[in-house]
C-alpha atoms as a PDB file:
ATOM      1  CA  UNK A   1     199.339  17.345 -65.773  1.00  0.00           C
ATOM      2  CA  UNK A   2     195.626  17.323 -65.400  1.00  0.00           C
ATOM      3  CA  UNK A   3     195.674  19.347 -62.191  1.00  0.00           C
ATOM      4  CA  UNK A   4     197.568  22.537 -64.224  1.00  0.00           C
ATOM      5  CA  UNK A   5     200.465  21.340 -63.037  1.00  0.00           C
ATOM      6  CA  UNK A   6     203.286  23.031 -64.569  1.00  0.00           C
ATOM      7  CA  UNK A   7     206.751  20.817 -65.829  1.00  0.00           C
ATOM      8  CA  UNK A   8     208.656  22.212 -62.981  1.00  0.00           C
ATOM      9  CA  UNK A   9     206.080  21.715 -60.679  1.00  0.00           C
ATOM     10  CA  UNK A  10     205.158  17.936 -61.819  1.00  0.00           C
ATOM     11  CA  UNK A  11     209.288  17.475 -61.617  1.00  0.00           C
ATOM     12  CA  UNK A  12     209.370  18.549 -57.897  1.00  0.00           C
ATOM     13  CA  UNK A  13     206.559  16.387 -56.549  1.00  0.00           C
ATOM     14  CA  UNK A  14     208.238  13.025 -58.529  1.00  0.00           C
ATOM     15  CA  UNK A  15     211.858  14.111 -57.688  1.00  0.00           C
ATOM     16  CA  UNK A  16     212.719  13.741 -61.527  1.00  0.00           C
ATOM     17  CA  UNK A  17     214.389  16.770 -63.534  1.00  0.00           C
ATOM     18  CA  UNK A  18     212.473  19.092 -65.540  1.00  0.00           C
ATOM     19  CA  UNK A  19     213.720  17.415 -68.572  1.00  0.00           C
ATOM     20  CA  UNK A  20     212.421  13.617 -67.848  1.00  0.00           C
ATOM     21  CA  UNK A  21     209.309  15.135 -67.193  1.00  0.00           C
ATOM     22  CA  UNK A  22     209.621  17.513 -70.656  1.00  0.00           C
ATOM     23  CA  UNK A  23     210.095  13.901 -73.150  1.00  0.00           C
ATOM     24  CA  UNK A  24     207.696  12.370 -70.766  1.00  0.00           C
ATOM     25  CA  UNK A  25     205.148  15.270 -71.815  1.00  0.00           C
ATOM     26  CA  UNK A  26     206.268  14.960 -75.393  1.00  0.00           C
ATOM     27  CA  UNK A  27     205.148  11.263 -75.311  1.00  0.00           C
ATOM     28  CA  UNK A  28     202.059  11.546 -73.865  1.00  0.00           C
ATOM     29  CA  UNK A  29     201.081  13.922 -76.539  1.00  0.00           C
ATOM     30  CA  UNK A  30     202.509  12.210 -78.974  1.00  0.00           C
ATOM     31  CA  UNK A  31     200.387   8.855 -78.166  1.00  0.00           C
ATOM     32  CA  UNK A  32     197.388  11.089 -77.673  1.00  0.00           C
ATOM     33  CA  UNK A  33     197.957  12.625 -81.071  1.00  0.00           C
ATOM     34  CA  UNK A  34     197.638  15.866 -79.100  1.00  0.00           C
ATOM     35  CA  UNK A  35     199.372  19.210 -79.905  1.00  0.00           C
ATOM     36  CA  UNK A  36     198.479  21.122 -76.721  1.00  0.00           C
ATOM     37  CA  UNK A  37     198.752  19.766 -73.278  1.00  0.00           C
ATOM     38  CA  UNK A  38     194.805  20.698 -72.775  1.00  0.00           C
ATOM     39  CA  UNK A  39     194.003  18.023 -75.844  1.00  0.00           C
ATOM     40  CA  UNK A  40     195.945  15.270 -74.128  1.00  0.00           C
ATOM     41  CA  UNK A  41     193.959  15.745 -71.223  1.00  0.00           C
ATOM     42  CA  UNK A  42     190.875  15.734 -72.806  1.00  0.00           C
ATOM     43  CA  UNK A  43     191.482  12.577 -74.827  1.00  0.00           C
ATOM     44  CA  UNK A  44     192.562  10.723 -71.379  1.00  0.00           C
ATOM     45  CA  UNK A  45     189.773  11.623 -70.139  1.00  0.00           C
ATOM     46  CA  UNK A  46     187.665  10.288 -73.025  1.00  0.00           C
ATOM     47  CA  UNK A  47     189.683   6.884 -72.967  1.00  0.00           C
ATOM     48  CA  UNK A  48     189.113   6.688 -68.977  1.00  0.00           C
ATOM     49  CA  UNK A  49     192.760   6.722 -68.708  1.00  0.00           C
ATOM     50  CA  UNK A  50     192.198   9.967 -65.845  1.00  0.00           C
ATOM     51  CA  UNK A  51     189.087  10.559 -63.357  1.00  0.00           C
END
């Protein structure tokens, strides 16, 4: 996700569906308290939690 990845993307490099990777999104953001995908990056990268 921080590289720009999109869903689809992220989904083929794991080998999960698109969908996993959609709820997995959804909770990230969620535990961020992020509404946009750009904000949850940001905050990991405040808590250390990405390079």
């Amino acid at each position: 996700m921080a590289e720009g990845l999109s869903n689809q993307e992220i989904a083929g490099v794991l080998f999960l569906s698109e969908s996993t990777i959609k709820t997995h999104v959804s909770n990230i953001l969620f535990k961020l308290d992020a509404k946009r995908r750009t904000q949850a990056i940001q905050a990991a990268k405040q808590l250390k939690i990405v390079p």
